[in-house]
PDB file of N, CA and C in Angstrom:
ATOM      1  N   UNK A   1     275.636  30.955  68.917  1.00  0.00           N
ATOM      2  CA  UNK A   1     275.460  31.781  70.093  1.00  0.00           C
ATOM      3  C   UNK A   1     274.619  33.000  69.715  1.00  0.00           C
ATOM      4  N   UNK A   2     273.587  33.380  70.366  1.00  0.00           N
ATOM      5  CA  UNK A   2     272.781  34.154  70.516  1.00  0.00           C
ATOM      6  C   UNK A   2     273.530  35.843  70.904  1.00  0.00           C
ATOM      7  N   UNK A   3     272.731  36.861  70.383  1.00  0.00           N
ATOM      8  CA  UNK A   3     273.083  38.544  70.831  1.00  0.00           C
ATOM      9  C   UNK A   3     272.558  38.121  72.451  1.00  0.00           C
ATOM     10  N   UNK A   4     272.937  38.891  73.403  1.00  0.00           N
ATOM     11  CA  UNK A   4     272.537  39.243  74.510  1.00  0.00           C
ATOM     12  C   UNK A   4     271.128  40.247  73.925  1.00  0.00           C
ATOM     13  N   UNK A   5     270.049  39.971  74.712  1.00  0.00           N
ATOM     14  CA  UNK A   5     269.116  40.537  74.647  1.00  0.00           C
ATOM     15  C   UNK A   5     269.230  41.910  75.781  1.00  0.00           C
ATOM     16  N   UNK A   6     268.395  43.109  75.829  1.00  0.00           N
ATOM     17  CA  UNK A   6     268.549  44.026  76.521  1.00  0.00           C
ATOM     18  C   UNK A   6     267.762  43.653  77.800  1.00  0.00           C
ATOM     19  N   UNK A   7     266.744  42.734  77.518  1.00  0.00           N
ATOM     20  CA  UNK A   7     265.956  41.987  78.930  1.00  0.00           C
ATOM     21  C   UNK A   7     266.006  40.332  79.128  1.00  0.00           C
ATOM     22  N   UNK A   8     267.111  40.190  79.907  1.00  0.00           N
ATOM     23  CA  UNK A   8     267.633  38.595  80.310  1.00  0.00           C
ATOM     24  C   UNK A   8     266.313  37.919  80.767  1.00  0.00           C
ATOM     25  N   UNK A   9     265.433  38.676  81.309  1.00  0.00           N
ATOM     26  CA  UNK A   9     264.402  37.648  82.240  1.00  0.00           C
ATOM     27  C   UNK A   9     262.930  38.452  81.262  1.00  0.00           C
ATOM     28  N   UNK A  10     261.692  37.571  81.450  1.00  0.00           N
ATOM     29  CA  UNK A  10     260.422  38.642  81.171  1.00  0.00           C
ATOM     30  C   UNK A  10     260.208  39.731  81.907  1.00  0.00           C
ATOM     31  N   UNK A  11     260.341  39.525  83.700  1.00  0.00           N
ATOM     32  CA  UNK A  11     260.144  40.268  84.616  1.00  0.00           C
ATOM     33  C   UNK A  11     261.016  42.233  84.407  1.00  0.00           C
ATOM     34  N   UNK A  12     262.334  41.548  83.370  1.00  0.00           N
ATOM     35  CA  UNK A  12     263.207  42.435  82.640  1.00  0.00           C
ATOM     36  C   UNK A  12     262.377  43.199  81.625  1.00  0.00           C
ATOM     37  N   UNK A  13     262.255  42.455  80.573  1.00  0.00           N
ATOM     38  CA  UNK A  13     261.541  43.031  79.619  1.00  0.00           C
ATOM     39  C   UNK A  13     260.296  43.446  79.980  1.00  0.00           C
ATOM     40  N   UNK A  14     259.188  43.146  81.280  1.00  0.00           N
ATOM     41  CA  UNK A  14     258.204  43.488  81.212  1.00  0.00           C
ATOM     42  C   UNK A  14     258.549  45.710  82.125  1.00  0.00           C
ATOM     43  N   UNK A  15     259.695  45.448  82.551  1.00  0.00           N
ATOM     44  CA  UNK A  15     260.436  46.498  82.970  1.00  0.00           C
ATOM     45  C   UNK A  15     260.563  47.571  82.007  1.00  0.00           C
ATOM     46  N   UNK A  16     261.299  46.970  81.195  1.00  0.00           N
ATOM     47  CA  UNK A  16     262.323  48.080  80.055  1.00  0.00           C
ATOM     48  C   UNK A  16     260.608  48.268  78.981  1.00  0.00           C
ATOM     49  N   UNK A  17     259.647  47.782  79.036  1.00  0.00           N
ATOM     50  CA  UNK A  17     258.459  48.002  78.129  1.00  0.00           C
ATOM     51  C   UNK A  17     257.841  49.404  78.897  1.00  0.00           C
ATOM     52  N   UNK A  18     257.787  49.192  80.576  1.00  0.00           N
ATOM     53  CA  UNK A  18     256.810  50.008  80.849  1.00  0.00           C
ATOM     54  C   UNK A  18     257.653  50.879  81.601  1.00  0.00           C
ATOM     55  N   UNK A  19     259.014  51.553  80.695  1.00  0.00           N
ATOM     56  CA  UNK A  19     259.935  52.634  81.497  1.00  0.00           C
ATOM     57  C   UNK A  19     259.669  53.781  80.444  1.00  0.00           C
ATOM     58  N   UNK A  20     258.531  53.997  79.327  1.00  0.00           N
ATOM     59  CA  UNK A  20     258.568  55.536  78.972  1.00  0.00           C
ATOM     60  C   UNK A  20     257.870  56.639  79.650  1.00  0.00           C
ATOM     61  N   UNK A  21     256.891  55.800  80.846  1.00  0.00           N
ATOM     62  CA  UNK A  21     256.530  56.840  81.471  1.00  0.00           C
ATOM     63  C   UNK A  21     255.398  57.764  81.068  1.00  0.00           C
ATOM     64  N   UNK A  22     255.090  57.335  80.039  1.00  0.00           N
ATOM     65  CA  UNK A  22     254.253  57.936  78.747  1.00  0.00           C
ATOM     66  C   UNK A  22     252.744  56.911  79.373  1.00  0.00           C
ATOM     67  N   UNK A  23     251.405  57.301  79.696  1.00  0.00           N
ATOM     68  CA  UNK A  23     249.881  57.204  80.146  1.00  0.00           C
ATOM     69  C   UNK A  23     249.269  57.577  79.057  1.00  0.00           C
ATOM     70  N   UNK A  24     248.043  57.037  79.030  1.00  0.00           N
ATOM     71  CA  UNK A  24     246.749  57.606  78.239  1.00  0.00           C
ATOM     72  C   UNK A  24     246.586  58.974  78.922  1.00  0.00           C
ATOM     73  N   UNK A  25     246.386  59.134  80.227  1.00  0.00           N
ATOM     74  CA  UNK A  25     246.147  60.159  81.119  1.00  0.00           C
ATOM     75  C   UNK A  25     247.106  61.450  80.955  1.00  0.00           C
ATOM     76  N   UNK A  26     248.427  60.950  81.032  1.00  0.00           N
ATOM     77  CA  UNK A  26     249.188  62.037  80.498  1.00  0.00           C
ATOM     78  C   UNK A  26     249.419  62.969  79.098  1.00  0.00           C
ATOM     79  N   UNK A  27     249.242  61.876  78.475  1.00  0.00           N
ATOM     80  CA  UNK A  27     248.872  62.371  77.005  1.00  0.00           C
ATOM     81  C   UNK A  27     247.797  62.881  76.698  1.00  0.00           C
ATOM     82  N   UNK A  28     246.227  63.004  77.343  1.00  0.00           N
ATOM     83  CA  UNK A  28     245.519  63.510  77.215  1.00  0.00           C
ATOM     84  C   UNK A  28     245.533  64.785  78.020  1.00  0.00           C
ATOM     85  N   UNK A  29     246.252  65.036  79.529  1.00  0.00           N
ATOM     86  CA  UNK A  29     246.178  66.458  80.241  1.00  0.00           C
ATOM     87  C   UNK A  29     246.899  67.213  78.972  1.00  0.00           C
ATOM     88  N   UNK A  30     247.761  67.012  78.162  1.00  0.00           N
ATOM     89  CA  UNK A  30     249.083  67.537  78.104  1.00  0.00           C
ATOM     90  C   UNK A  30     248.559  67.940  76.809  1.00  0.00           C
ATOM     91  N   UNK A  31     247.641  67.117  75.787  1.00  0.00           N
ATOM     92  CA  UNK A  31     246.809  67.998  74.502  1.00  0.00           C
ATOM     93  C   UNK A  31     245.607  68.722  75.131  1.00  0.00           C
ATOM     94  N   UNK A  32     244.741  68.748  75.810  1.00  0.00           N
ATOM     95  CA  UNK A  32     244.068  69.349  76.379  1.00  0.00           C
ATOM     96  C   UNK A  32     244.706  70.699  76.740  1.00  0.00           C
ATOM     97  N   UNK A  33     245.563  70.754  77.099  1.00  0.00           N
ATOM     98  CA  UNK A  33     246.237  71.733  77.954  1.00  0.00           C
ATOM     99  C   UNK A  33     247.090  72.941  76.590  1.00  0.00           C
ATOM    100  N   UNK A  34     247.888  71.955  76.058  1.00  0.00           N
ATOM    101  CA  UNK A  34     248.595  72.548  75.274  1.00  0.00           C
ATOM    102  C   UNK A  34     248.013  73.550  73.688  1.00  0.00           C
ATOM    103  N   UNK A  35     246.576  71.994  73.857  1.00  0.00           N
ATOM    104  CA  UNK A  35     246.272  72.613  72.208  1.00  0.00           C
ATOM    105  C   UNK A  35     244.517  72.964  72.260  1.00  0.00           C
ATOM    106  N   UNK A  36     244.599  73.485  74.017  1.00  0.00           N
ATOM    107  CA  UNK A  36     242.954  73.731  74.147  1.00  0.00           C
ATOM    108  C   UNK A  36     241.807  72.489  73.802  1.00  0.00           C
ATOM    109  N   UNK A  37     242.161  71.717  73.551  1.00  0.00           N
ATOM    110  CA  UNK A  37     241.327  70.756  72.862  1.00  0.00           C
ATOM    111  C   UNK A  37     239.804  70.477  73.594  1.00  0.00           C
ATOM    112  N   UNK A  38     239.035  69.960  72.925  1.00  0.00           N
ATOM    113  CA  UNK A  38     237.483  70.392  73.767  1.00  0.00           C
ATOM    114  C   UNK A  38     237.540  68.409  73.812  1.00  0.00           C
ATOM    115  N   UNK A  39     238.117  67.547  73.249  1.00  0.00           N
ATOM    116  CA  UNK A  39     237.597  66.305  73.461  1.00  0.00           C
ATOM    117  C   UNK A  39     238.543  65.938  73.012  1.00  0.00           C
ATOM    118  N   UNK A  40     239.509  64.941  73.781  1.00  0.00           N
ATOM    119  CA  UNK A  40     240.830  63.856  73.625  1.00  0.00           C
ATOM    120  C   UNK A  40     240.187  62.642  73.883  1.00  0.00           C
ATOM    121  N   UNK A  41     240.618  61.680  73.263  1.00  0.00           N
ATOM    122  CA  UNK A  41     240.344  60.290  73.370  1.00  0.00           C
ATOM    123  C   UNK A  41     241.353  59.563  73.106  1.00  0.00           C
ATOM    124  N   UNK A  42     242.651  58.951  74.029  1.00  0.00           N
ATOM    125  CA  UNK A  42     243.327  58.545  72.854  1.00  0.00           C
ATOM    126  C   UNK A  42     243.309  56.623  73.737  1.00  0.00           C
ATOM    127  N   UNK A  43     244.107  56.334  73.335  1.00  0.00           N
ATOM    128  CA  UNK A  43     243.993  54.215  72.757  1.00  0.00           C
ATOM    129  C   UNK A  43     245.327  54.226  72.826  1.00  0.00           C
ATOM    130  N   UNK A  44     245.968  53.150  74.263  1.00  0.00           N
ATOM    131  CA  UNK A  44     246.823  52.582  73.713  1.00  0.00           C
ATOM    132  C   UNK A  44     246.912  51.205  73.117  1.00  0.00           C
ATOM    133  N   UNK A  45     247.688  51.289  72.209  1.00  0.00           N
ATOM    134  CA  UNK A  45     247.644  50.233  71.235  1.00  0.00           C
ATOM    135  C   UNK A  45     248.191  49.241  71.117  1.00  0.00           C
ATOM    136  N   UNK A  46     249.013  49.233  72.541  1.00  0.00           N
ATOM    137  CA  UNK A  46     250.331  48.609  72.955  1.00  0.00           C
ATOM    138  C   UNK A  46     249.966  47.622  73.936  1.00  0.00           C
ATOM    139  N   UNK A  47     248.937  47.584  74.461  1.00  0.00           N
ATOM    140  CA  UNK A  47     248.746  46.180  75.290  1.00  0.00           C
ATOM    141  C   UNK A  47     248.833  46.756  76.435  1.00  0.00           C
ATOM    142  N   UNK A  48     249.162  47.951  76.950  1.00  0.00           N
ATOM    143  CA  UNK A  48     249.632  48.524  77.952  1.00  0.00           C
ATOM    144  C   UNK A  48     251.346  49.002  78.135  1.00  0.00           C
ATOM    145  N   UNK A  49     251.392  48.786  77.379  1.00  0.00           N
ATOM    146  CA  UNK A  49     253.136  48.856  77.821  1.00  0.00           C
ATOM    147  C   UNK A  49     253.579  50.486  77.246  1.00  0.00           C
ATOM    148  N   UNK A  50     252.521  51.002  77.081  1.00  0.00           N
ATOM    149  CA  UNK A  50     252.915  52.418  76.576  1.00  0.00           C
ATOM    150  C   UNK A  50     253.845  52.748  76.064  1.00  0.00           C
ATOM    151  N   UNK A  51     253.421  52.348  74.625  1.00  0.00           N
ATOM    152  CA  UNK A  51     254.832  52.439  73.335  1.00  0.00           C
ATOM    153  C   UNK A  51     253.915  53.091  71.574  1.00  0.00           C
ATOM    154  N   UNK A  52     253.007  52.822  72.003  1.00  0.00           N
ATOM    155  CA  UNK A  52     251.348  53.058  70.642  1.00  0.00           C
ATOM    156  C   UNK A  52     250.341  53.355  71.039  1.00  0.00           C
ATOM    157  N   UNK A  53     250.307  54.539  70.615  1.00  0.00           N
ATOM    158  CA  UNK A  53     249.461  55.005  71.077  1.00  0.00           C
ATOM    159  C   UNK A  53     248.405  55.538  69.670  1.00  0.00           C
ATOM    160  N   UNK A  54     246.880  55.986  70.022  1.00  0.00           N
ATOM    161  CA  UNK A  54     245.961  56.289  69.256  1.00  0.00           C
ATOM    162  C   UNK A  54     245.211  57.365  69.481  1.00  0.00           C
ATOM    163  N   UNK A  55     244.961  58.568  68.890  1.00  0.00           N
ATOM    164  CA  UNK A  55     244.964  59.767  69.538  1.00  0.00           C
ATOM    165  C   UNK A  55     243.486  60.057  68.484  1.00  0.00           C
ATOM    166  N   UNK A  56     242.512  60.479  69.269  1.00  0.00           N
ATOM    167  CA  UNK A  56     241.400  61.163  68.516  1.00  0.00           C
ATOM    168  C   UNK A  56     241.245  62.932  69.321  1.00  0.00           C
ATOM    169  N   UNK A  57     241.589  63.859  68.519  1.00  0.00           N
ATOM    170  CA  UNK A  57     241.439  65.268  68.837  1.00  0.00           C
ATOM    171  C   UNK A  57     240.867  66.094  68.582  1.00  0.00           C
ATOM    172  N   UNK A  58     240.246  66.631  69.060  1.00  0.00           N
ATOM    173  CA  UNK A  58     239.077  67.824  68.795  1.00  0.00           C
ATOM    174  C   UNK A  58     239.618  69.111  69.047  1.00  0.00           C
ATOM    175  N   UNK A  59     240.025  70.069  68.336  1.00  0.00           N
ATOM    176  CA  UNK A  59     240.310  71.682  68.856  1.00  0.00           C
ATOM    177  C   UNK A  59     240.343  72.756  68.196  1.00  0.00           C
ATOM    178  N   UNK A  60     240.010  73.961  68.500  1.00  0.00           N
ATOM    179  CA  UNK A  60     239.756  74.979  67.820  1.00  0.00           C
ATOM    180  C   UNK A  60     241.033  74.933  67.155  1.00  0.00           C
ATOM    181  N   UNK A  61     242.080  75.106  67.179  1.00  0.00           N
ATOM    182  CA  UNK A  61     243.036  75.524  66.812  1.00  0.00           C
ATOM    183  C   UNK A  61     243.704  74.930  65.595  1.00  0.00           C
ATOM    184  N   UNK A  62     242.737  73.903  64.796  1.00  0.00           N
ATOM    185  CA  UNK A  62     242.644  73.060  63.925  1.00  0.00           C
ATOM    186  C   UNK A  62     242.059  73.957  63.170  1.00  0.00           C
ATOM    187  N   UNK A  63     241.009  74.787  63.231  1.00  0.00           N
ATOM    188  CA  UNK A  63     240.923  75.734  62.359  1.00  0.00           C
ATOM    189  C   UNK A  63     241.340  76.245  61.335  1.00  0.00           C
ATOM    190  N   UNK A  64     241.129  76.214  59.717  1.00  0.00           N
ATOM    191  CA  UNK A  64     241.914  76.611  58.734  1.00  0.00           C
ATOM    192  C   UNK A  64     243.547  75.948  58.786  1.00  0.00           C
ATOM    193  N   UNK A  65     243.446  74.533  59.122  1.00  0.00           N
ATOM    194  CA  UNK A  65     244.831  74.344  59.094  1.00  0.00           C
ATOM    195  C   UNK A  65     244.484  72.917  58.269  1.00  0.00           C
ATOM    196  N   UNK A  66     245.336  72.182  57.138  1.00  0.00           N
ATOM    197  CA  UNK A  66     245.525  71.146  56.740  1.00  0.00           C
ATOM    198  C   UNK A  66     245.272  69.938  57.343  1.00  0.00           C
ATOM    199  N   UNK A  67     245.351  68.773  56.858  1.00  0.00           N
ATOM    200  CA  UNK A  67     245.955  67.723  57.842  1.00  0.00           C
ATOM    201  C   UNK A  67     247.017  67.725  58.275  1.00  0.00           C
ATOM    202  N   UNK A  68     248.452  68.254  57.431  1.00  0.00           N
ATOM    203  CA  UNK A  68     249.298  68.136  57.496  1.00  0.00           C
ATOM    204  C   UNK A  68     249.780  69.199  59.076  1.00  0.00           C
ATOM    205  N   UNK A  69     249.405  70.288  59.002  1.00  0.00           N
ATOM    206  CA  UNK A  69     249.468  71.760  59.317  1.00  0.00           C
ATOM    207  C   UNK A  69     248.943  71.099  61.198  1.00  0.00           C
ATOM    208  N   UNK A  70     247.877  70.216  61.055  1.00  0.00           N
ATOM    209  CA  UNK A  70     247.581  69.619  62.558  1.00  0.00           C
ATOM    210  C   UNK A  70     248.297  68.801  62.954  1.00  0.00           C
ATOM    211  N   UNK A  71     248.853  67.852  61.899  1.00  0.00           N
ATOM    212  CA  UNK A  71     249.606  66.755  62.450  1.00  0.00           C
ATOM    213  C   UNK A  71     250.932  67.648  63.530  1.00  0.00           C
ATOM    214  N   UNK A  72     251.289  68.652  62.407  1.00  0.00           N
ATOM    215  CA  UNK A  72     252.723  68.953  63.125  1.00  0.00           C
ATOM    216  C   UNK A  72     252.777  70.031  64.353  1.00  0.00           C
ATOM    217  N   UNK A  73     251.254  70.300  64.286  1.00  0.00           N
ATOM    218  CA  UNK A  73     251.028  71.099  65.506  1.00  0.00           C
ATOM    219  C   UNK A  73     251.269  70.334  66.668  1.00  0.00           C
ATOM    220  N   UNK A  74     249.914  68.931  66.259  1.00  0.00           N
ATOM    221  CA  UNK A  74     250.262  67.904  67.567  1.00  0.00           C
ATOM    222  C   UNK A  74     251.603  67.789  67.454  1.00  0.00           C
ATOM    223  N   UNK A  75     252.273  67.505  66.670  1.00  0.00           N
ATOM    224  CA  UNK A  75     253.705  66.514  67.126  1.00  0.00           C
ATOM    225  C   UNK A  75     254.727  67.766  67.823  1.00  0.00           C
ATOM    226  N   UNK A  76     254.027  68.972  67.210  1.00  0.00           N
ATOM    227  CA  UNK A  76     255.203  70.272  68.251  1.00  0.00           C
ATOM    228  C   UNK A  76     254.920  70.007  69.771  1.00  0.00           C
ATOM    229  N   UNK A  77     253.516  69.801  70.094  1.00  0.00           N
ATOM    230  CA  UNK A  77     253.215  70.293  71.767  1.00  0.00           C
ATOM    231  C   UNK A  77     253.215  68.627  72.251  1.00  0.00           C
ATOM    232  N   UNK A  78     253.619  67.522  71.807  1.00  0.00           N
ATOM    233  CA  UNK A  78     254.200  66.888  72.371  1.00  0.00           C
ATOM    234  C   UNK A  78     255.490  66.200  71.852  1.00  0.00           C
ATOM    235  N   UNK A  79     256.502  67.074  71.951  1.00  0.00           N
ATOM    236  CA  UNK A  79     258.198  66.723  71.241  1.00  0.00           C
ATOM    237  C   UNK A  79     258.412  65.326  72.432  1.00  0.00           C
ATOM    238  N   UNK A  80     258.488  65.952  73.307  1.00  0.00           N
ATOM    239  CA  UNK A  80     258.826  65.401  74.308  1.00  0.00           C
ATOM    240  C   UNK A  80     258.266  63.835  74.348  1.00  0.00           C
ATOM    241  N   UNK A  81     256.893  63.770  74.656  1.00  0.00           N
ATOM    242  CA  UNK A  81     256.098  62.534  74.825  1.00  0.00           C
ATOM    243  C   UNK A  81     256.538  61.411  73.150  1.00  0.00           C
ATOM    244  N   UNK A  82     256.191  61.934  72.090  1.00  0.00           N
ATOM    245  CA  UNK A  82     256.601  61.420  70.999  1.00  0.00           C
ATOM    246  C   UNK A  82     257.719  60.589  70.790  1.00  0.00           C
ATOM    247  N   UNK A  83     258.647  61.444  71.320  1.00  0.00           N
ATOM    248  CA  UNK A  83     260.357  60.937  71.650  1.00  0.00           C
ATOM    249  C   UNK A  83     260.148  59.677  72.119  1.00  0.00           C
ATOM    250  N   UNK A  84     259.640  59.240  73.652  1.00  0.00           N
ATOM    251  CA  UNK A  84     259.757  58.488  74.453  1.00  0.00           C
ATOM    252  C   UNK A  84     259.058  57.344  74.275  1.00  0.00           C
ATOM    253  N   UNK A  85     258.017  56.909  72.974  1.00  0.00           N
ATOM    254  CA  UNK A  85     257.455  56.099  72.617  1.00  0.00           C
ATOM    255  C   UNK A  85     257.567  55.596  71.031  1.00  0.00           C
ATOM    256  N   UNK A  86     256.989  54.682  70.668  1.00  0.00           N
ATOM    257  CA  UNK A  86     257.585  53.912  69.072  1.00  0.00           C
ATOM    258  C   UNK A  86     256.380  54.210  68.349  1.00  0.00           C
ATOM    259  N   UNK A  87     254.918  54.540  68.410  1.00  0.00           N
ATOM    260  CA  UNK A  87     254.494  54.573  67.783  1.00  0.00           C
ATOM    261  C   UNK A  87     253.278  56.052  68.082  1.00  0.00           C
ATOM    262  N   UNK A  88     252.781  56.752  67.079  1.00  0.00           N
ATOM    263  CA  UNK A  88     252.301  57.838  67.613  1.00  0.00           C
ATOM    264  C   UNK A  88     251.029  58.074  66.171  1.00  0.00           C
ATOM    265  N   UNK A  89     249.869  57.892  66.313  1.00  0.00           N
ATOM    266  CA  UNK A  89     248.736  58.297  65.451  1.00  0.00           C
ATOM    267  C   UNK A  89     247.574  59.170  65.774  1.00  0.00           C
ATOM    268  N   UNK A  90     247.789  60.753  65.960  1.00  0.00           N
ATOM    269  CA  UNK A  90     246.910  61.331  66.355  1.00  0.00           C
ATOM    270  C   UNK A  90     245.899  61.452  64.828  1.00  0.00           C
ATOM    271  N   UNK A  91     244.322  61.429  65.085  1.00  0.00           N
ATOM    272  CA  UNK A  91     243.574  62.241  64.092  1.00  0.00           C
ATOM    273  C   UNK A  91     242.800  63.316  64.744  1.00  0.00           C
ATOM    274  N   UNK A  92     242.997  64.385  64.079  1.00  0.00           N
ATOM    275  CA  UNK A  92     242.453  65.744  64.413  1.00  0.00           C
ATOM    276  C   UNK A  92     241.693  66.717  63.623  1.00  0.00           C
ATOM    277  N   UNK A  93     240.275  66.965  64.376  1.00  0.00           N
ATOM    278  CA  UNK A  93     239.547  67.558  64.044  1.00  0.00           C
ATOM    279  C   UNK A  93     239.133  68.847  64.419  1.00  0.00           C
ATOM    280  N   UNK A  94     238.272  69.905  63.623  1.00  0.00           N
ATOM    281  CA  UNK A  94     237.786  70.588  64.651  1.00  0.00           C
ATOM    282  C   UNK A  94     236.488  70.680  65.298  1.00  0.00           C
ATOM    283  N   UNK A  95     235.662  71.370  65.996  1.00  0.00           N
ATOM    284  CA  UNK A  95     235.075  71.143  67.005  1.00  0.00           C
ATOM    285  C   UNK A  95     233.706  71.353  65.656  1.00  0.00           C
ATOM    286  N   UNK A  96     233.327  71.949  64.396  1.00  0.00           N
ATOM    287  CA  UNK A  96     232.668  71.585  63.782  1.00  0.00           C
ATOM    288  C   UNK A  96     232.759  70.276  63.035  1.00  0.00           C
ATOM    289  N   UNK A  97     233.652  69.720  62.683  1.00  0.00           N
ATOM    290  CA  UNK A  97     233.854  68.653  61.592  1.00  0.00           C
ATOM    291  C   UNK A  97     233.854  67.662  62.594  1.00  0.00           C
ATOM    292  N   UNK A  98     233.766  67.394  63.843  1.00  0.00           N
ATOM    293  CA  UNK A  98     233.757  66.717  65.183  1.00  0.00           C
ATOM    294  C   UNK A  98     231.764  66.435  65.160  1.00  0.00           C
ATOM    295  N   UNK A  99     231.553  67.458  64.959  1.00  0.00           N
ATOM    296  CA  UNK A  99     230.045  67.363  65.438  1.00  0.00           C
ATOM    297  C   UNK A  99     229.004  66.594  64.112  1.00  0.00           C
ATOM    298  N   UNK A 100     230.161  67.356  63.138  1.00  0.00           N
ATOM    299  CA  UNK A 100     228.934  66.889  61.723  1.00  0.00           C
ATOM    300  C   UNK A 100     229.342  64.411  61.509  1.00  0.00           C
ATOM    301  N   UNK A 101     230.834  64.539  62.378  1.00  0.00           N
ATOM    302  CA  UNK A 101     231.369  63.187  62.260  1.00  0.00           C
ATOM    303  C   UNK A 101     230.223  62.249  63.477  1.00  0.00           C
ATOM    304  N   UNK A 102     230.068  63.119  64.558  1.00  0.00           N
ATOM    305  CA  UNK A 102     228.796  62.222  65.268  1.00  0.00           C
ATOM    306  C   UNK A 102     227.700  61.927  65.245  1.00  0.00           C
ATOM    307  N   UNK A 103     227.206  63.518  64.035  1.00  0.00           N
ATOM    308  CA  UNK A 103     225.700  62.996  63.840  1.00  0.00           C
ATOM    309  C   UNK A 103     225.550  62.379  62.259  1.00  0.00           C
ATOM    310  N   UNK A 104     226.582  61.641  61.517  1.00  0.00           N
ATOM    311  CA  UNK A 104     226.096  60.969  61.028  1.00  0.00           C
ATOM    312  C   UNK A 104     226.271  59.126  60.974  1.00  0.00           C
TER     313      UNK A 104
END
């Protein structure tokens, strides 16, 4: 005998996949907004079911800060969004190291 699954039907599971509520769109007002950012791009990675997401960031506020020092900036100004999904890969730049990455 089998565990009970948390989605009896697909129509279930295609439910309980797309209940975090979590958008490309939202995730991009919400770094834009939060961390000034001059260019968000992010990818979900999830097929749609908004669970993986792929985050490319551009913002001043990256300035003199690590990788490390950005990562946890992003992951402060979205606690919330992070929570509600399984997978989360922002890369962040700033608005020089952005420019010297397009023109070559």
């Amino acid at each position: 005998m089998s565990a009970p699954s948390a989605a009896g039907t697909d129509t279930q599971a295609e439910t309980v996949a797309n209940t975090s509520g979590i958008t490309t769109e939202s995730l991009q007002k919400t770094i834009t907004e939060k961390l000034e950012a001059k260019h968000v791009d992010i990818e979900d990675m999830s097929g749609g079911c908004g669970q993986m997401f792929q985050a490319m960031i551009v913002s001043p506020l990256f300035e003199k800060k690590n990788s490390l020092a950005r990562h946890r900036l992003v992951n402060s100004a979205l606690k919330a969004e992070i929570a509600a999904i399984h997978a989360w890969t922002p890369k962040c730049f700033t608005p020089e190291e952005w420019e010297r990455k397009q023109s070559q």
